[in-house]
N, C-alpha and C. Protein backbone atom coordinates (compact mmCIF):
# COMPACT_ATOMS: atom_id res chain seq x y z
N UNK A 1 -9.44 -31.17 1.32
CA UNK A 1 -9.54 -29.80 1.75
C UNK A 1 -8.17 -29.13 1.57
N UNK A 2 -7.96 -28.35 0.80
CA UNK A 2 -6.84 -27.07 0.90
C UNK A 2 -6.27 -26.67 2.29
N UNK A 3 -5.06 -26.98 2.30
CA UNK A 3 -4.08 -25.85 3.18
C UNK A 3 -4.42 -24.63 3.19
N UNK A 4 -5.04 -23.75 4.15
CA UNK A 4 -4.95 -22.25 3.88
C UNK A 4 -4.31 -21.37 4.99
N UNK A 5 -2.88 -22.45 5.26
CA UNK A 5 -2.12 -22.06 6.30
C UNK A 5 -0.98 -20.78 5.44
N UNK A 6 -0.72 -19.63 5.71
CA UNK A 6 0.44 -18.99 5.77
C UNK A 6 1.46 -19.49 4.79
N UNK A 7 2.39 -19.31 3.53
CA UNK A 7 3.05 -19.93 3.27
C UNK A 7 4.84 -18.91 4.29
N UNK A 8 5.34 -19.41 5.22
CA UNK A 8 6.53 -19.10 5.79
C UNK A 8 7.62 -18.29 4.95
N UNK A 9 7.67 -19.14 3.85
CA UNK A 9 8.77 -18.62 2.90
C UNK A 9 8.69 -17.20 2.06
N UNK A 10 7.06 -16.79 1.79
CA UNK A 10 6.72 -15.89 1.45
C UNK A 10 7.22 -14.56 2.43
N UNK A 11 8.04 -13.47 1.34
CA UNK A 11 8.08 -12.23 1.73
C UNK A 11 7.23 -11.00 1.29
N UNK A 12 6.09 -10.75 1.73
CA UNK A 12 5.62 -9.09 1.56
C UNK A 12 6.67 -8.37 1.54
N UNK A 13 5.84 -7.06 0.54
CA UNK A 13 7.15 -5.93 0.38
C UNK A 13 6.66 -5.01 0.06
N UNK A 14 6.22 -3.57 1.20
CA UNK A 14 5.33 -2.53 0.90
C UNK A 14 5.57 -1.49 1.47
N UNK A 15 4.92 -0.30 1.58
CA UNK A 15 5.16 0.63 2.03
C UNK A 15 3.87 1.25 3.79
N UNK A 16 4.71 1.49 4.15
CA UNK A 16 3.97 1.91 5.94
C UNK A 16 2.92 3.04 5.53
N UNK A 17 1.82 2.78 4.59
CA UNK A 17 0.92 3.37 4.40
C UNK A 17 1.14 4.32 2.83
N UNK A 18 0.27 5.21 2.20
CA UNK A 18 -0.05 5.77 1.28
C UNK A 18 -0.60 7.11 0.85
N UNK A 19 -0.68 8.00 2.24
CA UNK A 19 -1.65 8.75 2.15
C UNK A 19 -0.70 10.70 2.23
N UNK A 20 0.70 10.18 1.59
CA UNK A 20 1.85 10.77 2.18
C UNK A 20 1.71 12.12 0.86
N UNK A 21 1.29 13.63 1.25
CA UNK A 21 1.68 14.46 0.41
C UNK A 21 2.64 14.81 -0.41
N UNK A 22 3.85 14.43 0.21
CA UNK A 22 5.20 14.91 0.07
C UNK A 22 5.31 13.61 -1.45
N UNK A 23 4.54 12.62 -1.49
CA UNK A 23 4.83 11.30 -2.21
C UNK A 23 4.36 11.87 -3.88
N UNK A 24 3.46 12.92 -3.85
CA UNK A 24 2.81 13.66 -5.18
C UNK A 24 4.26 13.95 -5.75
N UNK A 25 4.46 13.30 -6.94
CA UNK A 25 5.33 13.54 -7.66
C UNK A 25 6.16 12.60 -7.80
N UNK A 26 7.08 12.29 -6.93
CA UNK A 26 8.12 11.42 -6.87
C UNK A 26 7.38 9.92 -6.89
N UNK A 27 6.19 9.67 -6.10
CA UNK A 27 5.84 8.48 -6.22
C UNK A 27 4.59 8.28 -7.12
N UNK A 28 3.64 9.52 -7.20
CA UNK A 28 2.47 9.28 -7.35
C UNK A 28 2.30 10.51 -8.50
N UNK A 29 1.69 10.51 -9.96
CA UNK A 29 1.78 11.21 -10.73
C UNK A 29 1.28 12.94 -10.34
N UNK A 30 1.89 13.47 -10.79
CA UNK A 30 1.25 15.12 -10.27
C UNK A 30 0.40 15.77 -10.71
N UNK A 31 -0.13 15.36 -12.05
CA UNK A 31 -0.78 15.58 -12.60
C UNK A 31 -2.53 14.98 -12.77
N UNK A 32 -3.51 15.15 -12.49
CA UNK A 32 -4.58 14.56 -12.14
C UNK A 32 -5.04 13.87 -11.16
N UNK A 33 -6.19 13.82 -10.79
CA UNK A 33 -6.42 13.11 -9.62
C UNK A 33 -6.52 11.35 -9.86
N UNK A 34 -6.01 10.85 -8.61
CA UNK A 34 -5.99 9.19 -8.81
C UNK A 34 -6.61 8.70 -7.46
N UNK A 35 -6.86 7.73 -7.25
CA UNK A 35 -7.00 7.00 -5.95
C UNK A 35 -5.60 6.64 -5.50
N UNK A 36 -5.15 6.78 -4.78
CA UNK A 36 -3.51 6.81 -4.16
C UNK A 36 -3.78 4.99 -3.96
N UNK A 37 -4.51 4.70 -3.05
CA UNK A 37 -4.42 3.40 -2.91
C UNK A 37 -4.32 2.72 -3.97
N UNK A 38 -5.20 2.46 -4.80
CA UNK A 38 -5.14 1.88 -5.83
C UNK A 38 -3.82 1.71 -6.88
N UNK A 39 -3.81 2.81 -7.03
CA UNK A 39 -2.37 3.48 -7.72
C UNK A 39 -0.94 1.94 -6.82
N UNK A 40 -0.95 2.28 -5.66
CA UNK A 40 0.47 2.24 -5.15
C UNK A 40 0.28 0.66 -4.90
N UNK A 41 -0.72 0.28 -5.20
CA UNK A 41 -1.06 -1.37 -4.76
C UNK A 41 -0.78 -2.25 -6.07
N UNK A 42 -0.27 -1.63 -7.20
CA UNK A 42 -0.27 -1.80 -8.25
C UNK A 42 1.12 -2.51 -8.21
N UNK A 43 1.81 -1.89 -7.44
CA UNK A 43 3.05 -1.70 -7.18
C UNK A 43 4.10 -2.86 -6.16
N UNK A 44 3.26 -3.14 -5.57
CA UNK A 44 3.49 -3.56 -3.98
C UNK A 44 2.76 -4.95 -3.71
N UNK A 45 2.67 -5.87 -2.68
CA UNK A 45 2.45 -6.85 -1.91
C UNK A 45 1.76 -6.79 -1.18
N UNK A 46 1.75 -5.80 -0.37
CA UNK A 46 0.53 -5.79 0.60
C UNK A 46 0.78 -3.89 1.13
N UNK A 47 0.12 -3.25 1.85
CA UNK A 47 0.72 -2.18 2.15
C UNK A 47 -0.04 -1.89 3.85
N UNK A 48 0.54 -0.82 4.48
CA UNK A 48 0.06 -1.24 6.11
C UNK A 48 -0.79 -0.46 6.26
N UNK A 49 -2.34 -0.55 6.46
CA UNK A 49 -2.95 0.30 7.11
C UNK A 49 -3.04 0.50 8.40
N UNK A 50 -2.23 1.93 9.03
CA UNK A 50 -2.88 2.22 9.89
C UNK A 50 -3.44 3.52 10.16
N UNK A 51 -4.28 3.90 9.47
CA UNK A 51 -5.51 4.87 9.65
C UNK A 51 -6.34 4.93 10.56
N UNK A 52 -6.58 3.52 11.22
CA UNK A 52 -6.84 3.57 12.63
C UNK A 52 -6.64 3.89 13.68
N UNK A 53 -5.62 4.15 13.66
CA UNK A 53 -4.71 4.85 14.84
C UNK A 53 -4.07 6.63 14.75
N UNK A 54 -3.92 6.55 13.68
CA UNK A 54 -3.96 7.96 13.24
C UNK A 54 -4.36 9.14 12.41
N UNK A 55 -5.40 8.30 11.66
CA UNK A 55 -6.17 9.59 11.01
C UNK A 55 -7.70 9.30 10.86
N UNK A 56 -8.41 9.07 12.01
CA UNK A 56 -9.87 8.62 12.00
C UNK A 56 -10.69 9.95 12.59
């Protein structure tokens, strides 16, 4: 059976969510529509949702 414990040594490296207006341009192309998530996950390790807590 496989270990499917956590590896410790591993570092994530992302951003405190995605859903940031101000991000059109500088992060996220300005031109056409995209799925932001998709887009920025491209990018990244893991990223934090919390939409639960503040935009439901």
């Amino acid at each position: 059976m496989k270990d499917t414990a956590a590896d410790p040594s591993k570092l994530f490296i992302g951003p405190a969510g995605w859903s940031y207006e101000d991000w059109v341009g500088p992060v996220y192309p300005s031109s056409g529509r995209i799925d932001r998530l998709t887009y920025i996950a491209r990018f990244f390790d893991c990223i934090e949702l919390n939409s639960s807590f503040y935009r439901m």
